[in-house]
N, C-alpha and C. Protein backbone atom coordinates (compact mmCIF):
# COMPACT_ATOMS: atom_id res chain seq x y z
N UNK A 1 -1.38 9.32 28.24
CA UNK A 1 -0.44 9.43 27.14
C UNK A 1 -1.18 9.86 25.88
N UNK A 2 -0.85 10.69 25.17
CA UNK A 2 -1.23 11.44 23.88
C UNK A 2 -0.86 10.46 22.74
N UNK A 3 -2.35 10.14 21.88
CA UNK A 3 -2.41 9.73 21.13
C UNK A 3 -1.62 10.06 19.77
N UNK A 4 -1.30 9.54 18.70
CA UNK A 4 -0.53 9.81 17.42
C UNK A 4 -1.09 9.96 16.65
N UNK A 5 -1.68 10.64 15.75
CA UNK A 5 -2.28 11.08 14.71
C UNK A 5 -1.10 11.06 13.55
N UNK A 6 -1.51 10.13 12.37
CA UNK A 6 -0.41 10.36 11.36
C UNK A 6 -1.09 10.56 10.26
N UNK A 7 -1.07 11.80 9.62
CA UNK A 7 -1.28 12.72 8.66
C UNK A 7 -0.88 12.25 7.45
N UNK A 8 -1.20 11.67 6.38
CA UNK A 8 -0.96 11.95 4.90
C UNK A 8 -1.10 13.01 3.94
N UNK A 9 -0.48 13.36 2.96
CA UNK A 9 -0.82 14.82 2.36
C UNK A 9 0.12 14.90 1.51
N UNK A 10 -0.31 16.01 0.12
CA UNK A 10 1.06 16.09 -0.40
C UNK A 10 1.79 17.14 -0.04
N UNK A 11 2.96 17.23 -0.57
CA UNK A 11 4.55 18.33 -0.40
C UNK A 11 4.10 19.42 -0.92
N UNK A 12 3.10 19.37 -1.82
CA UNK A 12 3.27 20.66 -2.61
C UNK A 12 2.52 22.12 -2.43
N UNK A 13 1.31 21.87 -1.41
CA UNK A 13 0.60 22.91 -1.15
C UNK A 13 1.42 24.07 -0.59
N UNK A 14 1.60 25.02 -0.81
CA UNK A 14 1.80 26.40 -0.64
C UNK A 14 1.32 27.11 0.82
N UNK A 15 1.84 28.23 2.07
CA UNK A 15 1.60 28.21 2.82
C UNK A 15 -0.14 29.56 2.73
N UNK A 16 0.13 29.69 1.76
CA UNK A 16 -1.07 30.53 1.54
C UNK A 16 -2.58 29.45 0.49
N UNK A 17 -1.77 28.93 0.43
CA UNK A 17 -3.16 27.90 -0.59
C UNK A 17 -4.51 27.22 0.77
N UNK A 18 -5.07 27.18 -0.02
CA UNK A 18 -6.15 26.54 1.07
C UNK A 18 -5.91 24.70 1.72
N UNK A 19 -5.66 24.32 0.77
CA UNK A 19 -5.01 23.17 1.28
C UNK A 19 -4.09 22.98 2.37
N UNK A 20 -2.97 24.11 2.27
CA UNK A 20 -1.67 24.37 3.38
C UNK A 20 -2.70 24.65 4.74
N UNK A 21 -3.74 25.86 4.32
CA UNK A 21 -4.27 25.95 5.70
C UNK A 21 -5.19 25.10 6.46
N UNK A 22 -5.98 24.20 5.58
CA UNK A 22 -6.67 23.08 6.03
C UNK A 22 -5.80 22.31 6.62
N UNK A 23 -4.52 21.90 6.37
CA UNK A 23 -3.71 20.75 7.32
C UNK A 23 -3.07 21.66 8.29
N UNK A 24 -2.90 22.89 8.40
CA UNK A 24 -2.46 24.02 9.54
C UNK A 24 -3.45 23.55 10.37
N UNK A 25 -4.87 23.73 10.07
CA UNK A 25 -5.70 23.67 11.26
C UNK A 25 -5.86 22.54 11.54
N UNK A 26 -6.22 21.65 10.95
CA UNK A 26 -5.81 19.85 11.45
C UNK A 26 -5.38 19.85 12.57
N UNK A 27 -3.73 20.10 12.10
CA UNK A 27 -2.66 20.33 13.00
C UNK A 27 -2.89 20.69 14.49
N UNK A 28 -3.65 21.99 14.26
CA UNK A 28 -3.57 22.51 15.71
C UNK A 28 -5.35 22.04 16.34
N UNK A 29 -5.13 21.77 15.72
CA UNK A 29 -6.98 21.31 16.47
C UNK A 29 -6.75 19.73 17.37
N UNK A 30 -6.09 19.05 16.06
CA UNK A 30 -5.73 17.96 16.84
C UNK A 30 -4.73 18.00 17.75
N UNK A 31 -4.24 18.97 18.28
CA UNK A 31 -3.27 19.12 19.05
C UNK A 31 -4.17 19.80 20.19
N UNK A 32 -5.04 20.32 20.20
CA UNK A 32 -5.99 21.31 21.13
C UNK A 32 -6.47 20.10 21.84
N UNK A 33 -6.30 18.87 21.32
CA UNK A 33 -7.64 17.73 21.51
C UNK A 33 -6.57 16.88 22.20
N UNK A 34 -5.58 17.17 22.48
CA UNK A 34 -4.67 16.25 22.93
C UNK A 34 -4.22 15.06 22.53
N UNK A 35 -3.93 15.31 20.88
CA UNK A 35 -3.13 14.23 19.97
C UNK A 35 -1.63 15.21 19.55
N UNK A 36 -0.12 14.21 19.63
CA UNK A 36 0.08 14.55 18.52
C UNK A 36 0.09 13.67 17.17
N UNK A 37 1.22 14.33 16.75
CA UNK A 37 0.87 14.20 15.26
C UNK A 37 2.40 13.43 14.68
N UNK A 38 1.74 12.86 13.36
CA UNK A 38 3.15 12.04 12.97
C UNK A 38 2.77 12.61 11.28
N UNK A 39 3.81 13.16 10.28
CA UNK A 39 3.90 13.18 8.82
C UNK A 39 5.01 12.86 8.29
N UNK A 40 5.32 12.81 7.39
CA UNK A 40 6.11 12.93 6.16
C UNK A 40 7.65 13.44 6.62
N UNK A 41 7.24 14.63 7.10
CA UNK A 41 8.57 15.49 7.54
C UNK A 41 8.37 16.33 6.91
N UNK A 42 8.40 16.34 5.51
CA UNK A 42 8.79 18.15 4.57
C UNK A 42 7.79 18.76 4.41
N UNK A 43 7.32 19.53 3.36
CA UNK A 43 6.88 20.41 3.33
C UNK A 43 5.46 20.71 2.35
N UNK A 44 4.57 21.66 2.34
CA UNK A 44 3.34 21.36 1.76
C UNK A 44 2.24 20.99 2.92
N UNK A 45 1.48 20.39 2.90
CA UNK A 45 0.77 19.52 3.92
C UNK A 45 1.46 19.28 4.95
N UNK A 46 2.48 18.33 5.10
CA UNK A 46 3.12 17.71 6.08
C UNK A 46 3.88 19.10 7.17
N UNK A 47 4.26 19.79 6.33
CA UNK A 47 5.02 21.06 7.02
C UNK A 47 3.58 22.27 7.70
N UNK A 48 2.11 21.99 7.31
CA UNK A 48 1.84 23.44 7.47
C UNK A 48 0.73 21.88 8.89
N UNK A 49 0.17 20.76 8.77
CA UNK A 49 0.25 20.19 10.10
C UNK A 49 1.20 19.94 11.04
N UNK A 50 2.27 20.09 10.86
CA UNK A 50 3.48 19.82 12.06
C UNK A 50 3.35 21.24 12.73
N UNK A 51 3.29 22.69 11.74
CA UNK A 51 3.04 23.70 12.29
C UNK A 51 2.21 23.79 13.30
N UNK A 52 1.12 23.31 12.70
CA UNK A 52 -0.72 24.03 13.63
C UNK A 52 -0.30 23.10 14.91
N UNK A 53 0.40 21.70 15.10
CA UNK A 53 0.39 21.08 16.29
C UNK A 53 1.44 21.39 17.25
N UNK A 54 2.44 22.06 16.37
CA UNK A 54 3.96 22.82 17.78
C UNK A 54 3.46 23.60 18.05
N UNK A 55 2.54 24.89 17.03
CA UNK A 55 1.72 26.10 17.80
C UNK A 55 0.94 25.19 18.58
N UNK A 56 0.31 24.80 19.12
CA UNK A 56 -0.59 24.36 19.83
C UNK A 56 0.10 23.39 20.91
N UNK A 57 0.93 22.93 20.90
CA UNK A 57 1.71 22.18 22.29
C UNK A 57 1.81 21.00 21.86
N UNK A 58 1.83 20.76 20.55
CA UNK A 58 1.72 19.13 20.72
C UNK A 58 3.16 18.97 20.07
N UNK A 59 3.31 17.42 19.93
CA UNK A 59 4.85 17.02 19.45
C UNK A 59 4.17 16.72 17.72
N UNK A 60 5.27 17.00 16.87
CA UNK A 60 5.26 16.68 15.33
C UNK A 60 6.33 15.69 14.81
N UNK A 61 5.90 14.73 14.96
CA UNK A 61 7.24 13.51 14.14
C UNK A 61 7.47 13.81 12.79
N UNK A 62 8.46 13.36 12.55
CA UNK A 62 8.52 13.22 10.87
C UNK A 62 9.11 12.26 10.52
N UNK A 63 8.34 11.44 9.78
CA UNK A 63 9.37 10.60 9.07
C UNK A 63 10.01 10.84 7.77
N UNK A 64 11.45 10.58 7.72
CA UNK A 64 11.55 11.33 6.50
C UNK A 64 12.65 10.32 5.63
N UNK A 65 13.31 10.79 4.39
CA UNK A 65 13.46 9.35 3.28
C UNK A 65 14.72 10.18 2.86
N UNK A 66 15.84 9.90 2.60
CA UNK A 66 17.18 11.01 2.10
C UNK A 66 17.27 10.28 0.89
N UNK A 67 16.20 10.70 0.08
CA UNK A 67 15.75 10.66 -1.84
C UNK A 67 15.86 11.38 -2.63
N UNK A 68 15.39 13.07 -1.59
CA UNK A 68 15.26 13.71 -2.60
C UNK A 68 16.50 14.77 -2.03
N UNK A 69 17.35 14.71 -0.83
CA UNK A 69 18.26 15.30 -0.83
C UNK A 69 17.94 16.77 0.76
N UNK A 70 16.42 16.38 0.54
CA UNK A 70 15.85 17.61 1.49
C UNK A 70 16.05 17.23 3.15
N UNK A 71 15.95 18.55 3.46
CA UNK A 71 15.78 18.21 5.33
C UNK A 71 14.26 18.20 5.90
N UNK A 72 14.23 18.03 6.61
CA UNK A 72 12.70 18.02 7.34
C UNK A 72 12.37 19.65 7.86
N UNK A 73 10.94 19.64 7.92
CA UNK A 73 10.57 21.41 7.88
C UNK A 73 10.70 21.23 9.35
N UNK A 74 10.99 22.71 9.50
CA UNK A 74 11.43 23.34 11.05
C UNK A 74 10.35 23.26 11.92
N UNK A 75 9.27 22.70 11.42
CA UNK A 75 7.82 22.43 13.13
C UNK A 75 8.91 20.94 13.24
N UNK A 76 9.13 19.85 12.91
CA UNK A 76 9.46 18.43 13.11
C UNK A 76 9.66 18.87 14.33
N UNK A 77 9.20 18.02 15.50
CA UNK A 77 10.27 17.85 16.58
C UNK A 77 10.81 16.36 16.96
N UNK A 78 10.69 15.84 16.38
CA UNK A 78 11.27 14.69 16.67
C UNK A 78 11.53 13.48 14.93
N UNK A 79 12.48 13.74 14.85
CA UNK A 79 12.88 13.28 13.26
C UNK A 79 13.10 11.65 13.55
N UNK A 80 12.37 10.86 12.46
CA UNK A 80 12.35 9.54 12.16
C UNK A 80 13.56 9.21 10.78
N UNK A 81 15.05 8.96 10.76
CA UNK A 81 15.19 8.91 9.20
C UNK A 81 15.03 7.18 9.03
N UNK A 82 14.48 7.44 7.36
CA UNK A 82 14.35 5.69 6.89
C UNK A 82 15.58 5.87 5.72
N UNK A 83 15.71 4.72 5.20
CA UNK A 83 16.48 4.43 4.38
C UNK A 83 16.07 4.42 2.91
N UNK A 84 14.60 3.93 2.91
CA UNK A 84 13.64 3.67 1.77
C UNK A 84 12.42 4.29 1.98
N UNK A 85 11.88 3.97 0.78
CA UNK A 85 10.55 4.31 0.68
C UNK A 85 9.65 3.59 0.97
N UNK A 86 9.98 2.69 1.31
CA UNK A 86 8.90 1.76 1.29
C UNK A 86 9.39 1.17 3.00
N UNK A 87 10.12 1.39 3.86
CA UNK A 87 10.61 1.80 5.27
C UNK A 87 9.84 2.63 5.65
N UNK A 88 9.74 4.08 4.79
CA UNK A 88 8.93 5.47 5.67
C UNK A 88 7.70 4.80 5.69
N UNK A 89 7.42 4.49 4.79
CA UNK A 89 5.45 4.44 4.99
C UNK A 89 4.88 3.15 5.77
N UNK A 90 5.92 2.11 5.96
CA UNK A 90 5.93 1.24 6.86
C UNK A 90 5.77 1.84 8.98
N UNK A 91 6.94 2.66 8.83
CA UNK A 91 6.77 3.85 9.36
C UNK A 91 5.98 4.72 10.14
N UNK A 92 5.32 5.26 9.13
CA UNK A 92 4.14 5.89 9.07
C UNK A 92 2.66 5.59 9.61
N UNK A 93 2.67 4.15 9.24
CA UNK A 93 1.63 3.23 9.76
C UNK A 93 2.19 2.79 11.25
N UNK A 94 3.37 2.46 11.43
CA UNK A 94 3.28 2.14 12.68
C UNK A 94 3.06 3.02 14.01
N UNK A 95 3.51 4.22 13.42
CA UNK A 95 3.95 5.44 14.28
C UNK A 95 1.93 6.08 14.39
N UNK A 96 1.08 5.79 13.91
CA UNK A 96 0.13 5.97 14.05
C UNK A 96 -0.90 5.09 15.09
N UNK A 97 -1.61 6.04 15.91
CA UNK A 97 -2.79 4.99 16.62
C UNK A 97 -4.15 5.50 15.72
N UNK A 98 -3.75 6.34 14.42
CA UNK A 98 -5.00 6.77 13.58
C UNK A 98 -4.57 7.33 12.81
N UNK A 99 -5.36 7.26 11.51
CA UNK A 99 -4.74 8.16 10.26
C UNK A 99 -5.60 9.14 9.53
N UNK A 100 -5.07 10.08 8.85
CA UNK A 100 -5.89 11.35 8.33
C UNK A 100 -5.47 11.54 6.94
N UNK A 101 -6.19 11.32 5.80
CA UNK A 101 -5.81 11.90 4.69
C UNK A 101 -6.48 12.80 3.98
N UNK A 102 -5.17 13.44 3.75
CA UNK A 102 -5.55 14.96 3.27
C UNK A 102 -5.53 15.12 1.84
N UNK A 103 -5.70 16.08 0.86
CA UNK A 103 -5.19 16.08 -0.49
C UNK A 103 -3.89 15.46 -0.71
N UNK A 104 -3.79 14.96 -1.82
CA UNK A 104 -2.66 14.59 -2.42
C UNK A 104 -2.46 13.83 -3.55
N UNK A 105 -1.51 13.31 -3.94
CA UNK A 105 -1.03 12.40 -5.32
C UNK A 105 -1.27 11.39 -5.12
N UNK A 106 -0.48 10.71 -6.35
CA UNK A 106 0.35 9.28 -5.91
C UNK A 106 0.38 8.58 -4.51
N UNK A 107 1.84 9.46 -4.32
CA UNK A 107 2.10 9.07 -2.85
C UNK A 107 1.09 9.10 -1.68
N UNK A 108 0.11 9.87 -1.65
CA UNK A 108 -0.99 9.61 -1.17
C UNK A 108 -1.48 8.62 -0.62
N UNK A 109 -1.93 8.44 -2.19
CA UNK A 109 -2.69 7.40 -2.72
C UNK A 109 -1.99 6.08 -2.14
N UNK A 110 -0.98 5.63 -2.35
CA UNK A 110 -0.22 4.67 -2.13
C UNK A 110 -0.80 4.70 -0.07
N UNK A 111 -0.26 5.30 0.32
CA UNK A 111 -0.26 5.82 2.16
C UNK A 111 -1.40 4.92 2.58
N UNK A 112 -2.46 5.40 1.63
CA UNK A 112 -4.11 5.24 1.76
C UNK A 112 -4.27 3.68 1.50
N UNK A 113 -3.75 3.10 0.43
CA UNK A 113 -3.93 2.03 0.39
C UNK A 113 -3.23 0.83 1.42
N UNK A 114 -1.95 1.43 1.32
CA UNK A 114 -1.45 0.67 2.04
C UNK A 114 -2.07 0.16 3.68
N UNK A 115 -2.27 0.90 4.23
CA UNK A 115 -3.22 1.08 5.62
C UNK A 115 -4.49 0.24 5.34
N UNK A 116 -5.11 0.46 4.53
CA UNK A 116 -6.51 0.18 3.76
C UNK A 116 -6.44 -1.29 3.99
N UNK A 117 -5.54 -1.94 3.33
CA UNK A 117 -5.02 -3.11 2.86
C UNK A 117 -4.66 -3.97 4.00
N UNK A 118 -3.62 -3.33 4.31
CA UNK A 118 -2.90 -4.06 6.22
C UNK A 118 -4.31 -4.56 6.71
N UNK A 119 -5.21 -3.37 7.30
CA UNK A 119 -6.39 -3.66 8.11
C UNK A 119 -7.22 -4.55 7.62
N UNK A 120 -7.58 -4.55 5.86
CA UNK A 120 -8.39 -5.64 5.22
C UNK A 120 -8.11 -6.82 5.55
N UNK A 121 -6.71 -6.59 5.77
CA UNK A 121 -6.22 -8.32 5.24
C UNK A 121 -5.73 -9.07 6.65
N UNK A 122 -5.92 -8.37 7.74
CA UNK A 122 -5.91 -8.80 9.28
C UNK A 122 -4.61 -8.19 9.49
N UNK A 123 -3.80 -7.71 8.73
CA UNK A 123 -2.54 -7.34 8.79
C UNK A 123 -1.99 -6.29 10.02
N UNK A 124 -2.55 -6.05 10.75
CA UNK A 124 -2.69 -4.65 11.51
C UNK A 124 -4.18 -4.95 12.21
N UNK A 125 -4.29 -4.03 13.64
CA UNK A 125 -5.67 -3.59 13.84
C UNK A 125 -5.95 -2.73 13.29
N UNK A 126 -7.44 -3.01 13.48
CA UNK A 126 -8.43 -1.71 12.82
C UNK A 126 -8.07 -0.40 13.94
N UNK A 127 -7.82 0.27 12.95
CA UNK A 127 -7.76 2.14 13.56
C UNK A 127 -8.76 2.72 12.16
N UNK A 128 -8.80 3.97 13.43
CA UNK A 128 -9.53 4.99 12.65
C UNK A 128 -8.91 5.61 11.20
N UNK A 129 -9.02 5.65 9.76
CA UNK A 129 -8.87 5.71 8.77
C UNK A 129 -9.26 6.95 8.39
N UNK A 130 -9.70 8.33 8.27
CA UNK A 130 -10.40 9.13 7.69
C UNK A 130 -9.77 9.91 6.41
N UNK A 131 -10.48 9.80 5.62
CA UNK A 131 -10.30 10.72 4.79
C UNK A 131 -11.04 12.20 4.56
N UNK A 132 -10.02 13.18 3.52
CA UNK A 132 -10.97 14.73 3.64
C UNK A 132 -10.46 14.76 2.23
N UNK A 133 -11.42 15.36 1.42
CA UNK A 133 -11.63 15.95 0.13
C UNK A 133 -12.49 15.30 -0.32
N UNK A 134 -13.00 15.84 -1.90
CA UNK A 134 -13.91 15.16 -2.56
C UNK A 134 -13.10 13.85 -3.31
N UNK A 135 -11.54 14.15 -3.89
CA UNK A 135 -11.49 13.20 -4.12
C UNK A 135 -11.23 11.90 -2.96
N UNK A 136 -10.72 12.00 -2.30
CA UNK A 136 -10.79 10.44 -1.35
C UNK A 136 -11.74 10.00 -1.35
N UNK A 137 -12.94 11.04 -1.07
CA UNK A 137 -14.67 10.62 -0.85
C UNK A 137 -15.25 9.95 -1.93
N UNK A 138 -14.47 10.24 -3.23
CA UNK A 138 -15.14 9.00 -4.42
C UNK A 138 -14.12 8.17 -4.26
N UNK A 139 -13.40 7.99 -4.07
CA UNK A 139 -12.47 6.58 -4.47
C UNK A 139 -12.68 5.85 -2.64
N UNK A 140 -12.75 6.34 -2.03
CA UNK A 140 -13.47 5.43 -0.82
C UNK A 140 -14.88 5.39 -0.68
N UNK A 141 -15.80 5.60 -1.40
CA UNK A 141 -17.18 5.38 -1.43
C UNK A 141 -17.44 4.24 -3.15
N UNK A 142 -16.28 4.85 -3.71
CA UNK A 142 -16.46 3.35 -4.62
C UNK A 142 -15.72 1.75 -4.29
N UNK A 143 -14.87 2.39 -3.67
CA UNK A 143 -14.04 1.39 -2.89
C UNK A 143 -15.09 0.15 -1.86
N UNK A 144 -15.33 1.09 -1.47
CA UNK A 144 -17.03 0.44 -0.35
C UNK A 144 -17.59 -0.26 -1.21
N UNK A 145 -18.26 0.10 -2.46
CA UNK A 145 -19.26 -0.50 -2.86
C UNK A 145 -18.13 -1.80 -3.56
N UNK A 146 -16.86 -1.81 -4.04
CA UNK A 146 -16.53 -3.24 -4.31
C UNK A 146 -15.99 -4.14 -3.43
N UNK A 147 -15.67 -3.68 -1.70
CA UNK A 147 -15.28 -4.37 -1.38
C UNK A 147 -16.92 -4.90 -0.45
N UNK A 148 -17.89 -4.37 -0.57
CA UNK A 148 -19.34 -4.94 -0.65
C UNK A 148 -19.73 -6.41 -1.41
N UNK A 149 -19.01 -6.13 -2.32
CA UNK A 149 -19.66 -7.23 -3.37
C UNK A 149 -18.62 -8.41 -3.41
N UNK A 150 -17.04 -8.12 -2.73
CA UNK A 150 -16.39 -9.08 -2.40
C UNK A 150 -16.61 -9.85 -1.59
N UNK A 151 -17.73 -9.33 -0.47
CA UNK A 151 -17.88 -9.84 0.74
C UNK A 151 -16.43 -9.33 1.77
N UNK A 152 -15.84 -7.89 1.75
CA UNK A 152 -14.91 -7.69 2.74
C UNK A 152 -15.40 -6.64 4.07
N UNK A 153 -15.11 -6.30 4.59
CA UNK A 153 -15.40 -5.15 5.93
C UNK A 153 -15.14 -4.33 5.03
N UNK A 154 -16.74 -3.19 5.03
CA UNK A 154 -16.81 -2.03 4.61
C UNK A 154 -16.56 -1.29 5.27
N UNK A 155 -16.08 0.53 5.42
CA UNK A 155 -16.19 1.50 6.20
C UNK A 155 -14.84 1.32 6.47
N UNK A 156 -13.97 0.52 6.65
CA UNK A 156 -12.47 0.61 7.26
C UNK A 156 -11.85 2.01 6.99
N UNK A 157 -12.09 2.81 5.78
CA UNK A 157 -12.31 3.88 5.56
C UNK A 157 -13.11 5.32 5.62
N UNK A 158 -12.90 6.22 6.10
CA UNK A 158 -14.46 6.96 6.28
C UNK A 158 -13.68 8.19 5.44
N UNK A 159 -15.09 9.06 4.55
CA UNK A 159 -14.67 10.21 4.61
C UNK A 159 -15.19 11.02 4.96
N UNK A 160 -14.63 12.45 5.11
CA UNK A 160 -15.54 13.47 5.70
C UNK A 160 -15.50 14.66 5.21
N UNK A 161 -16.46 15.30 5.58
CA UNK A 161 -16.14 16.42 4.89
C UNK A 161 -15.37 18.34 4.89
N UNK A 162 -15.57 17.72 7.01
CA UNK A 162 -14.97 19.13 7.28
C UNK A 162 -13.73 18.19 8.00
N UNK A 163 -13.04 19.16 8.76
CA UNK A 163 -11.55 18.92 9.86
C UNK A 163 -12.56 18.92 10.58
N UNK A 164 -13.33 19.92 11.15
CA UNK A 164 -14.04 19.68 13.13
C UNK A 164 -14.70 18.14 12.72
N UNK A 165 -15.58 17.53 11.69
CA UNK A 165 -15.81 16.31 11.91
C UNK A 165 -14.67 15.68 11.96
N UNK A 166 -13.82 15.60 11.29
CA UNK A 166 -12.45 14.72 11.60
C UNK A 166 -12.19 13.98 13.21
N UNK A 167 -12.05 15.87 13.48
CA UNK A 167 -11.62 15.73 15.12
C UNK A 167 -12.84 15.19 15.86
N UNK A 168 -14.09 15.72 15.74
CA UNK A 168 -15.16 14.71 16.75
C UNK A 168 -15.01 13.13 16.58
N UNK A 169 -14.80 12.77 15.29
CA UNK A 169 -14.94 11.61 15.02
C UNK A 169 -13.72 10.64 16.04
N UNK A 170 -12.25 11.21 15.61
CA UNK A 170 -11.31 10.89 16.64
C UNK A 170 -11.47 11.12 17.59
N UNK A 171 -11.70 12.05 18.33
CA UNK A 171 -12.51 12.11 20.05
C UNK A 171 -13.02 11.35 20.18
N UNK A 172 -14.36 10.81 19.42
CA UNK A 172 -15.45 10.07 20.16
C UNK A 172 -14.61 8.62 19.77
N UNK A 173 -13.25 7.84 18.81
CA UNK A 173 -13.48 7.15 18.55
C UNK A 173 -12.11 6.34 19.84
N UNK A 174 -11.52 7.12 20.28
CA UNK A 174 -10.68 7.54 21.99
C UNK A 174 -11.25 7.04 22.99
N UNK A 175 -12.47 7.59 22.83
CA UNK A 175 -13.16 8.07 24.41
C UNK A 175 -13.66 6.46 23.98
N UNK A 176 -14.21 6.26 23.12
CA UNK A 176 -15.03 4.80 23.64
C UNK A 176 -14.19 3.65 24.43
């Protein structure tokens, strides 16, 4: 059975921006690797990984929130609706056996913590966490150093710096 990969990211990247194509290839890489994939539903990030993983054979969930009035982008194949916001990202976490974050905001940010937090606090098992960009990579490498000095489990977070490490990292963290 094919693992779930659930993608964080924001709406807003563009299908030509570099960001759109970094979660395109996500998408289909982790789909090459025999995951699918779980996002957001709409569009930006969430729409250009649901892409790279239907090109590639895999299934694309979406969870999605009727807030802002929108439908889910046309890769979804299998639509989650919540009621709230705070339902989707509940959601989100469950619908995952691993998570990936990509650029983004706020909402992001929030995704990231929330997960972060569950696993700190025994709330959840530990799954694989990764982050990609420079910013995640400072706010989870400072993150490390205070939850060091709290005395909590460091690393619950990782970041990285390309997608192919992403995907080795989830391969090898499968296979064990």
């Amino acid at each position: 059975m094919r693992k779930t990969i659930t993608i964080f990211g924001s709406s807003v990247p563009l299908n030509n921006e570099d960001q759109y194509l970094v979660a395109y290839n996500l998408g289909k890489k982790l789909a090459l690797n025999g995951f699918n994939i779980c996002t957001g539903g709409f569009n930006g990030i969430m729409e250009a990984a649901s892409k790279g993983a239907v090109e590639a054979g895999a299934e694309a969930i979406g969870v999605t929130v009727n807030l802002w009035g929108r439908n889910a982008n046309k890769y979804v194949t299998k639509e989650i609706k919540c009621a709230s916001l705070l339902e989707r990202i509940n959601k989100l976490i469950e619908s995952g056996d691993g998570y990936v974050v990509l650029q983004g905001g706020t909402g992001t940010l929030l995704e990231l913590a929330a997960v972060w937090e569950y696993m700190n606090k025994d709330l959840m098992k530990i799954k694989p966490l990764v982050c990609h960009s420079e910013l995640w990579k400072t706010i989870v490498n400072k993150m490390n150093e205070q939850m060091k000095i709290e005395g909590r489990t460091i690393d619950l977070a990782k970041p990285f710096d390309t997608i192919d490490e992403i995907v080795d990292y989830l391969n090898n963290y499968f296979k064990a």
